[in-house]
N, C-alpha and C. Protein backbone atom coordinates (compact mmCIF):
# COMPACT_ATOMS: atom_id res chain seq x y z
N UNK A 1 -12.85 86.78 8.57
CA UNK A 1 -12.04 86.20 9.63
C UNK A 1 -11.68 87.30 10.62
N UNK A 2 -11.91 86.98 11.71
CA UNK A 2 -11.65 88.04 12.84
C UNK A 2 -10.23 87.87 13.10
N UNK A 3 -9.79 89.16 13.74
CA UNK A 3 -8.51 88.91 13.92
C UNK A 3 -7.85 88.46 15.09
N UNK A 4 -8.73 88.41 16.17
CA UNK A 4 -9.07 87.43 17.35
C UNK A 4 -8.36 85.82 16.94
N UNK A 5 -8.55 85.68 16.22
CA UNK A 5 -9.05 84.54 15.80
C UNK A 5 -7.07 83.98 14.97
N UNK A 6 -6.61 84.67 14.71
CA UNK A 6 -5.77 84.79 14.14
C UNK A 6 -4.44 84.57 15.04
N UNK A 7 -3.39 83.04 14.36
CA UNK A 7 -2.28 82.88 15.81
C UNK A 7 -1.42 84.03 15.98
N UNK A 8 -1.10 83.87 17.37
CA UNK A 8 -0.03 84.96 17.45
C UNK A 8 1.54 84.30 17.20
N UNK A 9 2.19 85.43 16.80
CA UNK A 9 3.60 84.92 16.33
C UNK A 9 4.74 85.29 17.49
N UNK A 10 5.72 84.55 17.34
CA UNK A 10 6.78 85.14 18.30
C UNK A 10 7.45 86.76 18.26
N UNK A 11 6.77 87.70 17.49
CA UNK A 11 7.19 88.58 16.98
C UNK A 11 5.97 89.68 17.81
N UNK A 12 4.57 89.09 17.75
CA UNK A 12 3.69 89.81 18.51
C UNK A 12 3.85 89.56 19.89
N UNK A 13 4.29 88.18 20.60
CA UNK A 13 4.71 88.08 21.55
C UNK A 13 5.69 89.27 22.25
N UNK A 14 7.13 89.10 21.47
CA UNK A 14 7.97 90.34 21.95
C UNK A 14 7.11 91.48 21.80
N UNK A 15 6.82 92.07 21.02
CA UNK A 15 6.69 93.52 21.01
C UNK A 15 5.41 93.81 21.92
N UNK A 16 5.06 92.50 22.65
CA UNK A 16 3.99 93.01 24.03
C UNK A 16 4.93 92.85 24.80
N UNK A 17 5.72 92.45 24.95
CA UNK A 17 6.71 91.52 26.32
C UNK A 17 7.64 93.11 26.55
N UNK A 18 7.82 93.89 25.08
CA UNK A 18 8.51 94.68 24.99
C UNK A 18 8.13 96.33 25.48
N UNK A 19 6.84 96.29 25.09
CA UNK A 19 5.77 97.24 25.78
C UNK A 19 5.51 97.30 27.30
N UNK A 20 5.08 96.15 27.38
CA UNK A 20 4.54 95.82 29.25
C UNK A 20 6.24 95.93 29.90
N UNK A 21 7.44 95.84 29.24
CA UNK A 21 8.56 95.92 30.10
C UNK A 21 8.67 97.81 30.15
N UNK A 22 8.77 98.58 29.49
CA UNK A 22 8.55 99.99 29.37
C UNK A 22 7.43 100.78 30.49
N UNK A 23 6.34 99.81 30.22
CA UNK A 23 5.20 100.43 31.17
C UNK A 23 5.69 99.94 32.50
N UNK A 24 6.54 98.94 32.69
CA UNK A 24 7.10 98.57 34.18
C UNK A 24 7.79 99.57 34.48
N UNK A 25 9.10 100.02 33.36
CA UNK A 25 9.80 101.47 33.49
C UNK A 25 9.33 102.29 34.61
N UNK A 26 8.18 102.95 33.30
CA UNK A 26 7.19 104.06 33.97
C UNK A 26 6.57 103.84 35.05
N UNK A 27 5.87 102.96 35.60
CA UNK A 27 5.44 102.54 36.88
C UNK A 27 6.21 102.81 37.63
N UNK A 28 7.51 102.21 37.38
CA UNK A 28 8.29 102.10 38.80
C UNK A 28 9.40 103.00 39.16
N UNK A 29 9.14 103.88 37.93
CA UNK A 29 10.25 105.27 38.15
C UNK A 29 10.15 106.53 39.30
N UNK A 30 10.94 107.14 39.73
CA UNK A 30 11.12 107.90 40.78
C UNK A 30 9.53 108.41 40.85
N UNK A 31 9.07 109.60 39.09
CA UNK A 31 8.42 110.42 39.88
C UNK A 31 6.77 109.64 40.26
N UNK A 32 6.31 108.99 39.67
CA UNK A 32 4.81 107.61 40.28
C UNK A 32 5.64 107.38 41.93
N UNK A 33 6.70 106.66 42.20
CA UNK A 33 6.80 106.43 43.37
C UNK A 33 6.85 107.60 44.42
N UNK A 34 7.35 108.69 44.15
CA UNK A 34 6.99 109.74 44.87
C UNK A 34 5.42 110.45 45.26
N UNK A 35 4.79 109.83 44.13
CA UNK A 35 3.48 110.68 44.79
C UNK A 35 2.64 109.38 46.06
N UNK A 36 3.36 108.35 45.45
CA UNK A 36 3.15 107.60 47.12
C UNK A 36 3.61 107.51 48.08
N UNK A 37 4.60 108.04 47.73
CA UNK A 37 5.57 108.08 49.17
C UNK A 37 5.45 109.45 49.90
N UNK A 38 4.45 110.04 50.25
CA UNK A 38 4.29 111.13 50.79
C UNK A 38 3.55 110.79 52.19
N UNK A 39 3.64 109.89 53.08
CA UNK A 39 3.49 109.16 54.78
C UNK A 39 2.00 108.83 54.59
N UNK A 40 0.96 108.69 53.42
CA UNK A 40 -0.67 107.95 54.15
C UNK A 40 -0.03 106.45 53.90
N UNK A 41 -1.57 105.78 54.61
CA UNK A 41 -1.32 104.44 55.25
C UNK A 41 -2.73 104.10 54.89
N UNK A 42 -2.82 103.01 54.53
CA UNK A 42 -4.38 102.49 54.17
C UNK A 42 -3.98 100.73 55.05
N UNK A 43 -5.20 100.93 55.27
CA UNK A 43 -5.37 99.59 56.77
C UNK A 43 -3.59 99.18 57.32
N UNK A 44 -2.93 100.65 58.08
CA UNK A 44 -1.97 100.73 58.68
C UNK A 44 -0.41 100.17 57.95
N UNK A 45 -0.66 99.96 56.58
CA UNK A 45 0.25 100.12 55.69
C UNK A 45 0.51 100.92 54.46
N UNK A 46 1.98 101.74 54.77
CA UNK A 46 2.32 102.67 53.78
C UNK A 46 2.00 102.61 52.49
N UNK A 47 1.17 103.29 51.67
CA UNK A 47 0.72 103.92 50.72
C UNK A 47 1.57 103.43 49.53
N UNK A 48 2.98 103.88 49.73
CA UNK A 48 4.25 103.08 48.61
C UNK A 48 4.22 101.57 48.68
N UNK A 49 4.20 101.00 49.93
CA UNK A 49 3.74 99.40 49.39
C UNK A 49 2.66 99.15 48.71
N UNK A 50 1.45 99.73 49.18
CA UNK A 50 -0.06 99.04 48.58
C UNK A 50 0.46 99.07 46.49
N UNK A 51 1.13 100.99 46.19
CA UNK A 51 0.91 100.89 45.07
C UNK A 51 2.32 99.72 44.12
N UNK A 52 3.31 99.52 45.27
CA UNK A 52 4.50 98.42 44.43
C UNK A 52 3.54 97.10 44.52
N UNK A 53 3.30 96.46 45.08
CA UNK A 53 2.31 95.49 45.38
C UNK A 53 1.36 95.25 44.35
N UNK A 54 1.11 96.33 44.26
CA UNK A 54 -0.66 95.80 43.47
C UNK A 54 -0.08 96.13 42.27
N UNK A 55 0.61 96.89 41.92
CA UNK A 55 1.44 97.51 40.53
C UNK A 55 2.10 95.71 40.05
N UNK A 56 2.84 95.22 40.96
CA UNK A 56 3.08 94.22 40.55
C UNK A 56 2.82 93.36 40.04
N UNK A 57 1.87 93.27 40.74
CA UNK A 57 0.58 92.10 40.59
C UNK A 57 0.07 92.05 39.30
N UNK A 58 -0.54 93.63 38.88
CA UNK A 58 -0.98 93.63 37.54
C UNK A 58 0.14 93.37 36.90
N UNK A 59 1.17 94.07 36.73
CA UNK A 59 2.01 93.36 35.21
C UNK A 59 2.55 92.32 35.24
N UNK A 60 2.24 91.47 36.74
CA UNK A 60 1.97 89.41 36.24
C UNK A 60 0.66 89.16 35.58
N UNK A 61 -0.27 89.94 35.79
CA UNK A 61 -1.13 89.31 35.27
C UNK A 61 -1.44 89.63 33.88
N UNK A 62 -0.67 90.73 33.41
CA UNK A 62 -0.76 91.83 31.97
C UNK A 62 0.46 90.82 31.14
N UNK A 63 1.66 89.98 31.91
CA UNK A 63 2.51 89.36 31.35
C UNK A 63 1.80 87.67 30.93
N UNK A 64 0.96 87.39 31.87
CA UNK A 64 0.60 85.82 32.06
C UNK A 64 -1.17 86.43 30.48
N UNK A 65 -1.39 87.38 30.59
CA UNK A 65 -2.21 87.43 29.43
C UNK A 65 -1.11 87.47 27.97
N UNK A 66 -0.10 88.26 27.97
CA UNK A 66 0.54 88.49 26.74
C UNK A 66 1.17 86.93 26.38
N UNK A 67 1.51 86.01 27.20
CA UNK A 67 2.10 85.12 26.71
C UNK A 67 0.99 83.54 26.88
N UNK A 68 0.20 84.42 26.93
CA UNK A 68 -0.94 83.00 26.76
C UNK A 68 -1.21 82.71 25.75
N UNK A 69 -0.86 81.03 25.59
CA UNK A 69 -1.08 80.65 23.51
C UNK A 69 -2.64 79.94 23.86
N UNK A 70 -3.21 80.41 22.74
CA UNK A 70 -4.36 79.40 22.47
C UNK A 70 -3.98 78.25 21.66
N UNK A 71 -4.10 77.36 21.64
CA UNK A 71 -4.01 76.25 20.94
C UNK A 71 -5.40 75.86 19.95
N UNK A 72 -5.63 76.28 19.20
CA UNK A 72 -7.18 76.21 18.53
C UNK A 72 -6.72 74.48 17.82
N UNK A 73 -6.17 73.81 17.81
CA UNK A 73 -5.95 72.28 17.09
C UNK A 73 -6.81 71.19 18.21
N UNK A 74 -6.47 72.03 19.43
CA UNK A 74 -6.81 70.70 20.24
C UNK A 74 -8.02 70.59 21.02
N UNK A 75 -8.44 69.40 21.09
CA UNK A 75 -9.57 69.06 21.20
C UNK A 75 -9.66 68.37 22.59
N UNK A 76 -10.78 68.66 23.31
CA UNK A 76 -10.96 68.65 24.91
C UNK A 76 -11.69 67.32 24.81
């Protein structure tokens, strides 16, 4: 049995929910935002938006993977 394959519990849930909130920490702490905030501009917008922006983006999409249930019972 793979472990793929295997449900997840509310317990593996948190301790991703709990991880990906830490790596938000680190992302969004002074010294990461400082090395963007030093004045470039990519297609005439500051460098510190592109990386809050897209930084964001991924840990919706790193959050919308951690809390995705498979339902293996039901039938299409």
């Amino acid at each position: 049995m793979s472990y793929r394959n295997l449900p997840m519990t509310n317990k593996d849930r948190y301790a991703k929910l709990v991880g990906l909130f830490f790596l938000a920490l680190l992302l969004f702490n002074f010294p990461l935002l400082a090395l963007f905030g030093k004045g470039g501009q990519w297609l005439g917008i500051p460098s510190v938006l592109w990386y809050l922006f897209s930084t964001w983006v991924v840990l919706i999409l790193l959050i919308n993977f951690a809390l995705r249930h498979k339902n293996s019972n039901r039938k299409n």
